[in-house]
C-alpha atoms as a PDB file:
ATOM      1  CA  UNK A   1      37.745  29.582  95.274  1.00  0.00           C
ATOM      2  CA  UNK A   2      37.268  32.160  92.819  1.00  0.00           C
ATOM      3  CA  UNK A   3      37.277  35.723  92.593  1.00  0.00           C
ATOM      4  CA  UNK A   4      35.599  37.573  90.599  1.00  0.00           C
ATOM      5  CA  UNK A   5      37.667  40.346  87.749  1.00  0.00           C
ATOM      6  CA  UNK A   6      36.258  43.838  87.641  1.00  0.00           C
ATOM      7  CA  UNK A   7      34.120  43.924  84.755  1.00  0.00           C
ATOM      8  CA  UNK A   8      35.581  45.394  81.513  1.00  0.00           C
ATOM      9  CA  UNK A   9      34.709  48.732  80.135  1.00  0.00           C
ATOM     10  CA  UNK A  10      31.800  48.644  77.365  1.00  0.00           C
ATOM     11  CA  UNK A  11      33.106  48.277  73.944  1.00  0.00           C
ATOM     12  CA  UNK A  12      29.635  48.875  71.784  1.00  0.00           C
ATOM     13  CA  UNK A  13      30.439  52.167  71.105  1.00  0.00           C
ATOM     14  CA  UNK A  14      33.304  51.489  69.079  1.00  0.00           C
ATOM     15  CA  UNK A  15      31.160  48.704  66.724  1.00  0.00           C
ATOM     16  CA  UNK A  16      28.890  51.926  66.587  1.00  0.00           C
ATOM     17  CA  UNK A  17      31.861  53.488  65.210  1.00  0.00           C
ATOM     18  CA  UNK A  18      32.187  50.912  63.066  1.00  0.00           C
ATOM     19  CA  UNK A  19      29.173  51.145  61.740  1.00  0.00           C
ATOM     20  CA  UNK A  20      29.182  54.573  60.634  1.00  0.00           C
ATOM     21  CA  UNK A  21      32.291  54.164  58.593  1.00  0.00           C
ATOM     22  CA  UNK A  22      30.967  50.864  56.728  1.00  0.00           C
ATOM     23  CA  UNK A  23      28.096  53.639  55.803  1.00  0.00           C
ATOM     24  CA  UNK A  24      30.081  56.375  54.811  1.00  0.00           C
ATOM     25  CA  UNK A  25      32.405  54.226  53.022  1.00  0.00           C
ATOM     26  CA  UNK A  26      29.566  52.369  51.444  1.00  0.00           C
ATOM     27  CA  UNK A  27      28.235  55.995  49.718  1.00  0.00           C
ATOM     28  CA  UNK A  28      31.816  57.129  48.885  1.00  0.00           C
ATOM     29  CA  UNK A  29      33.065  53.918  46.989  1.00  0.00           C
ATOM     30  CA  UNK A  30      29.558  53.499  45.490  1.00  0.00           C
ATOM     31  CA  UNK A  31      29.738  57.324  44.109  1.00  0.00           C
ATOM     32  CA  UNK A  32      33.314  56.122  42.363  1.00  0.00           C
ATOM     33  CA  UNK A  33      32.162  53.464  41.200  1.00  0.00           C
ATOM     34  CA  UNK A  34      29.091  55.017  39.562  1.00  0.00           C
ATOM     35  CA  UNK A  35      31.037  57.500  38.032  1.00  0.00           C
ATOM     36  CA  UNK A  36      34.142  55.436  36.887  1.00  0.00           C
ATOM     37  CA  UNK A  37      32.177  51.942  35.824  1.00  0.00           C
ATOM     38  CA  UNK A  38      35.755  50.529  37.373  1.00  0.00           C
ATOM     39  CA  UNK A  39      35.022  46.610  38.373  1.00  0.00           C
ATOM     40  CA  UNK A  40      38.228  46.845  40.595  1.00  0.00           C
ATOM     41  CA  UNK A  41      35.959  49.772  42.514  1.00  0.00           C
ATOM     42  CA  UNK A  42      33.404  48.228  42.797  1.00  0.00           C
ATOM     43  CA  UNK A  43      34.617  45.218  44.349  1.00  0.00           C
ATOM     44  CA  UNK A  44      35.877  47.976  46.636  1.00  0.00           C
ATOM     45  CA  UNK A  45      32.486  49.440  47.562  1.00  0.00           C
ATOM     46  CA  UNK A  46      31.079  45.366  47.857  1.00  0.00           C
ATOM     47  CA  UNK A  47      33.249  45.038  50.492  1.00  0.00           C
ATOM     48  CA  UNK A  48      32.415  47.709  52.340  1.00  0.00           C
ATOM     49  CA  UNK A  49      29.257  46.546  52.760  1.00  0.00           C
ATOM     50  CA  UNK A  50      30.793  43.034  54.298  1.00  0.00           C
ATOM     51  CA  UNK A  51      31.807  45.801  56.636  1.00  0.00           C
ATOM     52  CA  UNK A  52      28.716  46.859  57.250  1.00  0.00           C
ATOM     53  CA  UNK A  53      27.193  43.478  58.029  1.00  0.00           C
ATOM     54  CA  UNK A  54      29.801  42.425  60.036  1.00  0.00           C
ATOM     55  CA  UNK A  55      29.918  45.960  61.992  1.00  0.00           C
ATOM     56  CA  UNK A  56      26.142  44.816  62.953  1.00  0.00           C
ATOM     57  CA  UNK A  57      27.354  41.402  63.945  1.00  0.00           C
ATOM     58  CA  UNK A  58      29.697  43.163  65.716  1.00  0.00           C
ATOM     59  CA  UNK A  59      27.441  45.289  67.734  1.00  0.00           C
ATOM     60  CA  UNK A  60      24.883  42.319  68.519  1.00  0.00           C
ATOM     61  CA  UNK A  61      27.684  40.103  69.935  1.00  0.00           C
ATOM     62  CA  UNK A  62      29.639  42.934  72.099  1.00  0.00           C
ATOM     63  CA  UNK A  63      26.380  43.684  73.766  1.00  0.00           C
ATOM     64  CA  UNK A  64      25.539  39.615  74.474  1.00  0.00           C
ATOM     65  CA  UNK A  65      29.112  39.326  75.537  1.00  0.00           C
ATOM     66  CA  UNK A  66      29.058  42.158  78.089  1.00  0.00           C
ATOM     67  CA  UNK A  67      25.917  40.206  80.080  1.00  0.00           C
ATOM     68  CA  UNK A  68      26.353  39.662  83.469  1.00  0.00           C
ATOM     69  CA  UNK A  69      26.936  35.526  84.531  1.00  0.00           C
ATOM     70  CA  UNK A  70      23.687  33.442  84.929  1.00  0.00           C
ATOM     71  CA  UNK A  71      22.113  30.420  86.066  1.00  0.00           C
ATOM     72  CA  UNK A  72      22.677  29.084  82.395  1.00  0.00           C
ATOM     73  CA  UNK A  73      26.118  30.626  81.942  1.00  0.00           C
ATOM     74  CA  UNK A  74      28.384  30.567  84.841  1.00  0.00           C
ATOM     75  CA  UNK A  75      31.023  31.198  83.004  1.00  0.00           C
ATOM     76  CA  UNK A  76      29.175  34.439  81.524  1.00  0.00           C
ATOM     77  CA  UNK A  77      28.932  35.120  77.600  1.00  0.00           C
ATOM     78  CA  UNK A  78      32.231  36.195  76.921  1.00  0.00           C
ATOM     79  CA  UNK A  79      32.169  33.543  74.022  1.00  0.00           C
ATOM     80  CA  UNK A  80      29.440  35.335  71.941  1.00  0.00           C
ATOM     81  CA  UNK A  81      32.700  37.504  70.259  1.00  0.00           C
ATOM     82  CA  UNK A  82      34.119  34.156  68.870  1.00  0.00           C
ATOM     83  CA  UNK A  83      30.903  33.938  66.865  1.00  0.00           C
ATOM     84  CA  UNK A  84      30.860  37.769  65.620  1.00  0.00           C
ATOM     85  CA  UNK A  85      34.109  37.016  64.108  1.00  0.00           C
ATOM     86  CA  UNK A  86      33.348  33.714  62.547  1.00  0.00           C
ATOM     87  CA  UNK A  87      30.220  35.014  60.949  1.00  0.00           C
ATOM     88  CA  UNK A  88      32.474  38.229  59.272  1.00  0.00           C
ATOM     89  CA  UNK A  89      34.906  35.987  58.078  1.00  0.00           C
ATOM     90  CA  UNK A  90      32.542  33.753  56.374  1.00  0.00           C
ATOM     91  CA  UNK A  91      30.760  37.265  54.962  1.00  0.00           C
ATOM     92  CA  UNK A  92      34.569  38.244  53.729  1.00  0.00           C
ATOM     93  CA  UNK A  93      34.793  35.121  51.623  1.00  0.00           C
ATOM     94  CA  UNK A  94      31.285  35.822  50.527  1.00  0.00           C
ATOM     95  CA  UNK A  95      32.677  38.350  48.904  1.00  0.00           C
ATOM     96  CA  UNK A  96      35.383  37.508  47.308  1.00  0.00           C
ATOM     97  CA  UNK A  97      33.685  34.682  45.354  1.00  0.00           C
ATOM     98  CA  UNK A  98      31.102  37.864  44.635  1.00  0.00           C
ATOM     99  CA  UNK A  99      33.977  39.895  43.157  1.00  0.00           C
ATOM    100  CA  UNK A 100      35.590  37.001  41.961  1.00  0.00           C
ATOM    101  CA  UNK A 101      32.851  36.420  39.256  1.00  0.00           C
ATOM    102  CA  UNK A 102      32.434  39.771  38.691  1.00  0.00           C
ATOM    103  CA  UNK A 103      36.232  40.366  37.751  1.00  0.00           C
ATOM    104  CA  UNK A 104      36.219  37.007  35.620  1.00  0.00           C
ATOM    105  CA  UNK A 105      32.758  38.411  33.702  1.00  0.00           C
ATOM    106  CA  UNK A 106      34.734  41.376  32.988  1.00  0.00           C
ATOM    107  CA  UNK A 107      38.280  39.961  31.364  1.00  0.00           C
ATOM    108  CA  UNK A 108      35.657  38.677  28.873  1.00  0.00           C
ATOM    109  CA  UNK A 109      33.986  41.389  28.395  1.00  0.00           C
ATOM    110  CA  UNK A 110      36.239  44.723  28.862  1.00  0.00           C
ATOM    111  CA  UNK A 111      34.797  47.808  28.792  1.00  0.00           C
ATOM    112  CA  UNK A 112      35.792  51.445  29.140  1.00  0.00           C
ATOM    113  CA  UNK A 113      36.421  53.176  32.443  1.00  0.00           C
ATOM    114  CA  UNK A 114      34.818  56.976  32.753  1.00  0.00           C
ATOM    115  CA  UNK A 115      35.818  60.096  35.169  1.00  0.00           C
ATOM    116  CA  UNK A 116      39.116  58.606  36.706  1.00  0.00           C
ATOM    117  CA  UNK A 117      40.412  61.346  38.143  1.00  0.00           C
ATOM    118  CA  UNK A 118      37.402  61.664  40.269  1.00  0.00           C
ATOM    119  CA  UNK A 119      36.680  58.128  40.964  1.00  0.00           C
ATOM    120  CA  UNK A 120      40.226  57.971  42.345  1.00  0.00           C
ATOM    121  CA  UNK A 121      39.838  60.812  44.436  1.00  0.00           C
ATOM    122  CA  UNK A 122      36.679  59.601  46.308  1.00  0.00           C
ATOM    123  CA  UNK A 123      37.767  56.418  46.884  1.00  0.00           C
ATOM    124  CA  UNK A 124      40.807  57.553  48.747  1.00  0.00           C
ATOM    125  CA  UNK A 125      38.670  59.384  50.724  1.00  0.00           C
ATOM    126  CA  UNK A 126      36.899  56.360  51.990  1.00  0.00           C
ATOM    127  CA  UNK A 127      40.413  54.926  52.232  1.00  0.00           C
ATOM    128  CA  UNK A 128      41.713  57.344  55.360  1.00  0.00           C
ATOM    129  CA  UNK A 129      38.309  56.838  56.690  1.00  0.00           C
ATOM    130  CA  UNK A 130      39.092  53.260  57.102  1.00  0.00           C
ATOM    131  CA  UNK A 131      42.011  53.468  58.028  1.00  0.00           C
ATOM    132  CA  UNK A 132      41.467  55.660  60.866  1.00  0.00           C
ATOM    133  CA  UNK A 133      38.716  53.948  62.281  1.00  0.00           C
ATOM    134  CA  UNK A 134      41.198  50.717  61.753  1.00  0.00           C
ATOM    135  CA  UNK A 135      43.560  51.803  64.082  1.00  0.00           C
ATOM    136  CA  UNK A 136      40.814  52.943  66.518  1.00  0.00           C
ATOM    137  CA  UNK A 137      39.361  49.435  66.752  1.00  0.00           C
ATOM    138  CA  UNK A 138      42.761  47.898  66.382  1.00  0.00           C
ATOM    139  CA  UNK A 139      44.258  49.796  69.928  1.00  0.00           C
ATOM    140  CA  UNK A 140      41.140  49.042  72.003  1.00  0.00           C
ATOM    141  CA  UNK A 141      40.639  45.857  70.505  1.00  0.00           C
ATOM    142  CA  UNK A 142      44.125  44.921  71.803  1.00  0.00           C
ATOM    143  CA  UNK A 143      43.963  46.993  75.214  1.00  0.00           C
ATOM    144  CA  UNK A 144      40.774  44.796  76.318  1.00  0.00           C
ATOM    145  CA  UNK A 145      41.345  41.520  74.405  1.00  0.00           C
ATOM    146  CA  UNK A 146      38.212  42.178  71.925  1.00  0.00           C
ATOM    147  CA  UNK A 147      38.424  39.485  69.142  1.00  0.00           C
ATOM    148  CA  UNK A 148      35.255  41.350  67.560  1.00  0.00           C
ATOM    149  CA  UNK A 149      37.550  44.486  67.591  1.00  0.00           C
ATOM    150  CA  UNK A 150      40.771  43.012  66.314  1.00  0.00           C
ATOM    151  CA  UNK A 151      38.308  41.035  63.831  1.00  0.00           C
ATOM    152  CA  UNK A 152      36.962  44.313  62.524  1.00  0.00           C
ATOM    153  CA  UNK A 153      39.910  46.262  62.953  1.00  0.00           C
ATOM    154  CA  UNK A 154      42.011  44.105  60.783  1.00  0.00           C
ATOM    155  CA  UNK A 155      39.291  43.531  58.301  1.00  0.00           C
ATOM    156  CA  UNK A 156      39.091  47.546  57.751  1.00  0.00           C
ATOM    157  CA  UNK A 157      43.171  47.126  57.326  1.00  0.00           C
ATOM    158  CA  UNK A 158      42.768  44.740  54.672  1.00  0.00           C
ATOM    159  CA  UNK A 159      39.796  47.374  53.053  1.00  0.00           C
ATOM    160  CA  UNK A 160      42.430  49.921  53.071  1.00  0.00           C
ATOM    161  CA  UNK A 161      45.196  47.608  51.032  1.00  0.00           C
ATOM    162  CA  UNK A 162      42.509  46.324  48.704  1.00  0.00           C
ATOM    163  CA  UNK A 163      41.519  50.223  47.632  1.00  0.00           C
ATOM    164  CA  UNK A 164      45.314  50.891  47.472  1.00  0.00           C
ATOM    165  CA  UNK A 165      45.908  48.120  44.714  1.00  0.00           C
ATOM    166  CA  UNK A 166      42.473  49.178  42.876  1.00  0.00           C
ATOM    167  CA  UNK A 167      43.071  52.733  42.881  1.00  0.00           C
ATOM    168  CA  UNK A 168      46.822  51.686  41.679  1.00  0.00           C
ATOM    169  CA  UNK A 169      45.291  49.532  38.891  1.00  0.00           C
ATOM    170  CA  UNK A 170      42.623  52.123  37.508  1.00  0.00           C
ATOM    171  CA  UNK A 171      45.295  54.792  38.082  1.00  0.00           C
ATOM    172  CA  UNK A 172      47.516  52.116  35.637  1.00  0.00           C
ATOM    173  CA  UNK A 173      44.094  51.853  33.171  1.00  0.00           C
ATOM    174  CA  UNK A 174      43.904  55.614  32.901  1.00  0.00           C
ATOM    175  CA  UNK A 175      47.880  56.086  31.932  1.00  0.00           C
ATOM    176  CA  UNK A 176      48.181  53.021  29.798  1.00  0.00           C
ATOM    177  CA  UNK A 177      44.513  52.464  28.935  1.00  0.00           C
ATOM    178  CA  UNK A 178      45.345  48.440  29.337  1.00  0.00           C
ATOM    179  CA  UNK A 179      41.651  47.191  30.508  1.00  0.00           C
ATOM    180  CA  UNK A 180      42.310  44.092  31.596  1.00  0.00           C
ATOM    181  CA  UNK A 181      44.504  45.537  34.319  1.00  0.00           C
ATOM    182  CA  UNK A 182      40.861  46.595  36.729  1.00  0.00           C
ATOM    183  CA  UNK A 183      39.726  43.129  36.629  1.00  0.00           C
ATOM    184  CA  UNK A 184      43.296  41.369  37.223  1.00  0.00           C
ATOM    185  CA  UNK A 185      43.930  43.710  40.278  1.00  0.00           C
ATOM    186  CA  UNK A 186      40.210  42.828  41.353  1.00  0.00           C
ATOM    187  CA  UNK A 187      40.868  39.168  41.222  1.00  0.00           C
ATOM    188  CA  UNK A 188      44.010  39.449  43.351  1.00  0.00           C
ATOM    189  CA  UNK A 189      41.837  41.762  46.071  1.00  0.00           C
ATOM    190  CA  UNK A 190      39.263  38.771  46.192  1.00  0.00           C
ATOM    191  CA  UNK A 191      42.427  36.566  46.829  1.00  0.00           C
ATOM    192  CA  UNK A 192      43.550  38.429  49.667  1.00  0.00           C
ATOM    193  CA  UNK A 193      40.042  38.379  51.067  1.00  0.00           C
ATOM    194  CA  UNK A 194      39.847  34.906  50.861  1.00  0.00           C
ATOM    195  CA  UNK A 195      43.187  34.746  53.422  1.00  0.00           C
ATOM    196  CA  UNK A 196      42.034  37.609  55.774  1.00  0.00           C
ATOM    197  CA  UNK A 197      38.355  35.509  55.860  1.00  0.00           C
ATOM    198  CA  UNK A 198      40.162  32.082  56.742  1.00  0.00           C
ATOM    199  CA  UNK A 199      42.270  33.539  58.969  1.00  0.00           C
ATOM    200  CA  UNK A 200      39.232  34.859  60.888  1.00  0.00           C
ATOM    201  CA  UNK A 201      37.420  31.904  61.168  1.00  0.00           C
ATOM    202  CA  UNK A 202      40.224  30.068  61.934  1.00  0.00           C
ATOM    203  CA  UNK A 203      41.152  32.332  64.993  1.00  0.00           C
ATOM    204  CA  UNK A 204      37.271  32.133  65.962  1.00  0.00           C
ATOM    205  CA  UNK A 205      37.473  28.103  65.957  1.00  0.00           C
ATOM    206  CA  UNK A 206      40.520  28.374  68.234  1.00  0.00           C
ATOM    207  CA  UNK A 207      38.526  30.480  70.548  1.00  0.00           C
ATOM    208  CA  UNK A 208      35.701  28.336  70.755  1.00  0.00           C
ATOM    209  CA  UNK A 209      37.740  25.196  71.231  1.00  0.00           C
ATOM    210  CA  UNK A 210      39.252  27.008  74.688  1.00  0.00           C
ATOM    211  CA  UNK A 211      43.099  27.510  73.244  1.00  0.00           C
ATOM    212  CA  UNK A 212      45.100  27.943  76.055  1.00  0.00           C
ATOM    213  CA  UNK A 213      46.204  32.294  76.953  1.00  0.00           C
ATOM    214  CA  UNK A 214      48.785  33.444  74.661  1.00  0.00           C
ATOM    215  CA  UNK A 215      52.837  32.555  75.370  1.00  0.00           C
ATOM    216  CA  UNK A 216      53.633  35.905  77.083  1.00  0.00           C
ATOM    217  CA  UNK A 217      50.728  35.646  79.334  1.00  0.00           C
ATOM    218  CA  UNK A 218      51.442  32.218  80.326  1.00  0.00           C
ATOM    219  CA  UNK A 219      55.314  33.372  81.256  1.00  0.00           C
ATOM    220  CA  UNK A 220      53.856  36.001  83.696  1.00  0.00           C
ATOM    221  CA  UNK A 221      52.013  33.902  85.482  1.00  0.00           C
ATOM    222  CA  UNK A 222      54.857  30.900  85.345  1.00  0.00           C
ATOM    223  CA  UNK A 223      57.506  34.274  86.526  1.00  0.00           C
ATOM    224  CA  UNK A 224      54.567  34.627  89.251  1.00  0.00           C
ATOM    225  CA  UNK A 225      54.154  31.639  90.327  1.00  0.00           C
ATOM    226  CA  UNK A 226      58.439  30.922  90.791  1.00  0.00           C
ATOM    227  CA  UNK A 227      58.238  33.268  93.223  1.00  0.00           C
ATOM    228  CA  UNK A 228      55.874  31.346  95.364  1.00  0.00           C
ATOM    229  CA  UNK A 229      57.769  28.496  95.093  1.00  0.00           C
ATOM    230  CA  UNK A 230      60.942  30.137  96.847  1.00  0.00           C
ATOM    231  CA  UNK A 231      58.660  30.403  99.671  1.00  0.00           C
ATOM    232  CA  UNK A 232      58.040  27.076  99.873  1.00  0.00           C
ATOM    233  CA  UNK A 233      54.385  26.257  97.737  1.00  0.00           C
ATOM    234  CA  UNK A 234      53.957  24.525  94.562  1.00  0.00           C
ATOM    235  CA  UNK A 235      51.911  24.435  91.626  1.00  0.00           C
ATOM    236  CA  UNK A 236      50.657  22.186  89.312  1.00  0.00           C
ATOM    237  CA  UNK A 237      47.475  21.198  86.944  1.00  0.00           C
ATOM    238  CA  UNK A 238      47.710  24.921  85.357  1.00  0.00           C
ATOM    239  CA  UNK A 239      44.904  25.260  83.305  1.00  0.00           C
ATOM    240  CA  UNK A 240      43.890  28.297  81.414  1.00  0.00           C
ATOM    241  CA  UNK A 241      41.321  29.426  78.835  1.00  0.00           C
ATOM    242  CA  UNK A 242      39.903  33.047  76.798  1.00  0.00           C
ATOM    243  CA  UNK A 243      36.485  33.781  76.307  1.00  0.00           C
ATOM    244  CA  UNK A 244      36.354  36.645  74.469  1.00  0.00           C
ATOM    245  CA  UNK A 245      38.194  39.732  76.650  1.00  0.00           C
ATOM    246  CA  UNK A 246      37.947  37.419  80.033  1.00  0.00           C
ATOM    247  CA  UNK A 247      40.490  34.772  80.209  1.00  0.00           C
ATOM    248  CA  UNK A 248      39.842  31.678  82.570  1.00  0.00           C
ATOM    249  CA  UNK A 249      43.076  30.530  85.016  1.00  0.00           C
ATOM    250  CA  UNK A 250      42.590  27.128  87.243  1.00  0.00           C
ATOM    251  CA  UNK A 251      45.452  25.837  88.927  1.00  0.00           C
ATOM    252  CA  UNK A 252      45.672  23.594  92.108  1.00  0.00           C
ATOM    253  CA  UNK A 253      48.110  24.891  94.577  1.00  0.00           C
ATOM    254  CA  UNK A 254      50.092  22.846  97.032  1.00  0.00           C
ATOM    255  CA  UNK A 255      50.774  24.268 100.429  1.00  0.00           C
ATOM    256  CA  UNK A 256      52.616  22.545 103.820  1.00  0.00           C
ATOM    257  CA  UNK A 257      49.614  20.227 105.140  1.00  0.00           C
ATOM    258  CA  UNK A 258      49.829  20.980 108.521  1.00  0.00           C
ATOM    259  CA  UNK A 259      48.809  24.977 108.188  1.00  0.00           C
ATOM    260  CA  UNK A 260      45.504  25.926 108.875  1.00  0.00           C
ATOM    261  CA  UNK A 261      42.603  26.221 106.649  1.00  0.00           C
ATOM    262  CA  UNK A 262      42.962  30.021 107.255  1.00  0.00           C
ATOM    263  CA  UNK A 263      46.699  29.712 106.177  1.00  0.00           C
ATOM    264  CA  UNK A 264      45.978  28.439 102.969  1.00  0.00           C
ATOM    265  CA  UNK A 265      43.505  30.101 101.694  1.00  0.00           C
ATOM    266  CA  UNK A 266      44.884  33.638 102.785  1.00  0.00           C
ATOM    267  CA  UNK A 267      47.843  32.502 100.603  1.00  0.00           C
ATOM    268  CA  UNK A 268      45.190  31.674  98.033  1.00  0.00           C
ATOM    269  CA  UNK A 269      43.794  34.788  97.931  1.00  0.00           C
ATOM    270  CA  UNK A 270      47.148  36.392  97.375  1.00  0.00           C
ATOM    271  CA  UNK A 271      47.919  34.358  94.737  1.00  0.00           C
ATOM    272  CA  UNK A 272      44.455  34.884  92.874  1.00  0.00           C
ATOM    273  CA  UNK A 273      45.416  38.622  93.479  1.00  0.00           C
ATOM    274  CA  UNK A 274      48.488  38.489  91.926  1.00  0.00           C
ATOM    275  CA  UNK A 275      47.625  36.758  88.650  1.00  0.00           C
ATOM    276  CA  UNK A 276      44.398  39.495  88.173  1.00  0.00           C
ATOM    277  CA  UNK A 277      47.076  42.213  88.696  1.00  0.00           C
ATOM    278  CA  UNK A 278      49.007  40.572  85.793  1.00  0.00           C
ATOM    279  CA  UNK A 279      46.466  38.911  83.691  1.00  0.00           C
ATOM    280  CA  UNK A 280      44.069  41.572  83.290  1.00  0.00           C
ATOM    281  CA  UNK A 281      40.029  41.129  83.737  1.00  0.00           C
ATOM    282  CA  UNK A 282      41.169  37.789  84.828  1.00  0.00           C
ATOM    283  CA  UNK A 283      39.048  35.228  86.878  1.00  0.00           C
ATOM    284  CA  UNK A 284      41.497  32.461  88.761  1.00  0.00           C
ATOM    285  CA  UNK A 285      40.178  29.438  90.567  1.00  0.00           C
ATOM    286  CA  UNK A 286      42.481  28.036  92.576  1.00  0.00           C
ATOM    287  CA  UNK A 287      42.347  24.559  94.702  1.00  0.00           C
ATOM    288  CA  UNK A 288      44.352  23.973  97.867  1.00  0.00           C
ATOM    289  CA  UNK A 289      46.484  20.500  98.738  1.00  0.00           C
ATOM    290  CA  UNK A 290      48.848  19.021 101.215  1.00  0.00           C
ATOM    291  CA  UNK A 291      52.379  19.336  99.708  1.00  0.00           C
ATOM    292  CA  UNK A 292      53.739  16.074 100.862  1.00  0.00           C
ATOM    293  CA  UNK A 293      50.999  13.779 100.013  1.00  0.00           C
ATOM    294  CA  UNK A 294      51.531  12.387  96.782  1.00  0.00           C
ATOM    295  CA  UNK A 295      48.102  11.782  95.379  1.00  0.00           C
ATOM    296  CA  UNK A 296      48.322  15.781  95.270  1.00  0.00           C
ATOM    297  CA  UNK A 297      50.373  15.469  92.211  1.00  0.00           C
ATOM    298  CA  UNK A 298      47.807  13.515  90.240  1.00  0.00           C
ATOM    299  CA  UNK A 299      46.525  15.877  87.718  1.00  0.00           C
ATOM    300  CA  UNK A 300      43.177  15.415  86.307  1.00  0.00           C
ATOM    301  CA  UNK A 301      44.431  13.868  82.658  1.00  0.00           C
ATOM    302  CA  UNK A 302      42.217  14.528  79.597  1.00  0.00           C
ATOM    303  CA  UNK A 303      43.376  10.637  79.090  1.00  0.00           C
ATOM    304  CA  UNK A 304      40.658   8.938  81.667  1.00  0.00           C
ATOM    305  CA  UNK A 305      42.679   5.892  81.155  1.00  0.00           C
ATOM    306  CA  UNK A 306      45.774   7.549  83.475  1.00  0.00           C
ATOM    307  CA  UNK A 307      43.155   8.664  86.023  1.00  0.00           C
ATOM    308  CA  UNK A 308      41.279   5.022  86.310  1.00  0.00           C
ATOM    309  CA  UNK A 309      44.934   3.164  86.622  1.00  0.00           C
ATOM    310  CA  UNK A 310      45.823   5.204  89.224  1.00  0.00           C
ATOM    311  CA  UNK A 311      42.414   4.868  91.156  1.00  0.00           C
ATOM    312  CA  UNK A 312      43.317   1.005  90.797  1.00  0.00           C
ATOM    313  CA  UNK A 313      46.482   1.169  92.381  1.00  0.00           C
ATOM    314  CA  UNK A 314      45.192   3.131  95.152  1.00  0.00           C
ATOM    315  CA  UNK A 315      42.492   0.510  95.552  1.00  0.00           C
ATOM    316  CA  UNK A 316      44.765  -1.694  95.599  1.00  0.00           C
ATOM    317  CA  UNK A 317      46.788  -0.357  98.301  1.00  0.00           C
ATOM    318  CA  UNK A 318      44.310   0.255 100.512  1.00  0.00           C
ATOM    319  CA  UNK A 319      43.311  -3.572 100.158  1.00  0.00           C
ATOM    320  CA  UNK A 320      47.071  -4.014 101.304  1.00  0.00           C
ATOM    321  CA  UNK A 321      47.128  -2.327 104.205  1.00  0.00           C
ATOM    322  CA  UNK A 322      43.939  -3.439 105.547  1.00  0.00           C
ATOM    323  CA  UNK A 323      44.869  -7.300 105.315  1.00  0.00           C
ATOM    324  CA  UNK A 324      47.904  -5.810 106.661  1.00  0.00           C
ATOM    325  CA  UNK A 325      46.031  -4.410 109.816  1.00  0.00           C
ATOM    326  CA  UNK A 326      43.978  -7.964 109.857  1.00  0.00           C
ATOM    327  CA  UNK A 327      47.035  -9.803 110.290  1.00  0.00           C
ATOM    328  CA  UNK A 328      48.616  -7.312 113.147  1.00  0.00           C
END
């Protein structure tokens, strides 16, 4: 049985949000840049538009994700975030191999930097834009179990360290006129973008490959469920799943086998209830068996191999008893 979560609030608005900071930030950085001819700012303002791209991705995949089940996917599209995130961390280590040549190109061939002081000054501007909208995205993203949020939100995060070091390096080129410092500092940014993109992806493949709900949800439902069990039910074959902000719970529960349909499943129901109250925008699917029988205990083994030796042996016992019954 399964019933179904209330359906979480819509999160495109905040990818809109997105958006209009990737542009903003896009115009300031590109301004400092212009004016300053600073390689570590313009690696700055090439990210931003990684931003921007993956803002859009963003957008696209929040709006697939918040479509109603169908006939083609029960299970709804809840998955589509996994791919929003993937797709921005391959665009952040896009761009570091983008600043990475362009940092490299300029150790050989050093040049000048122009206007500092106002270079700096817009580009920190465009910092506490990012950050702001980081922290935005990073407190929803967290409240409804958005990867695409948390995705963005720390990818913003790692915007606003990357223009710290850069506008520490060209602040160091303007004191100490060293040149080489702007395209060291950019190479390091491009390192650190390299990380935050891997780590993305990597979280994104974890998704995709249904990675069980994180430790502390899996100890409120396990604190749950031990209350059950003082009132005599079990539990076993607890299986459970995210897909984007949804998260998937199946577990078979074992009740006394001589209550009545009725009996069970109201405790069902209760149970299901429970978990949603604690597992939020949760759907739970639970199956009902006799207690004492012990083919209830047989979980359904990823290793077919435990499932078809234990089909034998009940074959076999069954061929028992009826030459048994032959005999009598």
């Amino acid at each position: 049985m399964d019933a179904a979560a209330m359906l979480p609030p819509s999160l495109t608005r905040y990818a809109w949000l997105s958006i209009a900071t990737a542009i903003a930030t896009i115009l300031l950085k590109g301004v400092a840049w212009w004016m300053t001819g600073s390689v570590g700012l313009l690696s700055d303002a090439i990210e931003s538009f990684v931003n921007l791209a993956g803002a859009l991705m963003a957008l696209w995949m929040l709006t697939l994700a918040e479509l109603p089940a169908d006939d083609d996917h029960a299970h709804g599209h809840g998955k589509a975030e996994y791919f929003s995130s993937a797709f921005e961390g391959f665009l952040i280590l896009l761009a570091a191999f983008s600043i990475g040549y362009t940092s490299i190109v300029r150790l050989i061939n050093p040049q000048p930097l122009e206007a500092i002081g106002f270079g700096l000054a817009v580009s920190a501007l465009a910092s506490v834009i990012n950050l702001v909208t980081a922290r935005i995205l990073m407190t929803v993203g967290r409240k409804h179990t958005s990867i695409t949020l948390e995705a963005d939100a720390h990818h913003l995060m790692t915007d606003v360290w990357t223009s710290v070091g850069v506008i520490g390096g060209v602040g160091m080129v303007w004191l100490t006129d060293w040149l080489w410092l702007d395209p060291t500092i950019a190479l390091l940014v491009a390192v650190n973008i390299v990380w935050t993109g891997w780590q993305l992806m990597r979280r994104s493949a974890d998704g995709l490959m249904d990675t069980s709900l994180p430790t502390e949800k899996l100890a409120l439902i396990e604190t749950l469920l031990a209350g059950y069990r003082e009132q005599g039910l079990d539990f076993h074959a607890l299986r459970t799943r995210q897909a984007g902000n949804r998260a998937f719970v199946i577990l078979h529960v074992l009740v006394p086998g001589g209550w009545t349909v009725q009996q069970g499943h109201d405790w069902a129901e209760r149970i299901e209830a429970d978990i949603r109250k604690a597992i939020s925008h949760a759907h739970v699917t639970t199956h009902l068996e006799p207690i004492e029988d012990p083919v209830s205990m047989v979980d359904q083994e990823l290793d077919r191999s435990t499932i078809d030796n234990h089909c034998m042996q009940q074959e076999l016992e069954i061929t028992v008893l009826k030459a048994v019954k032959r005999e009598c």
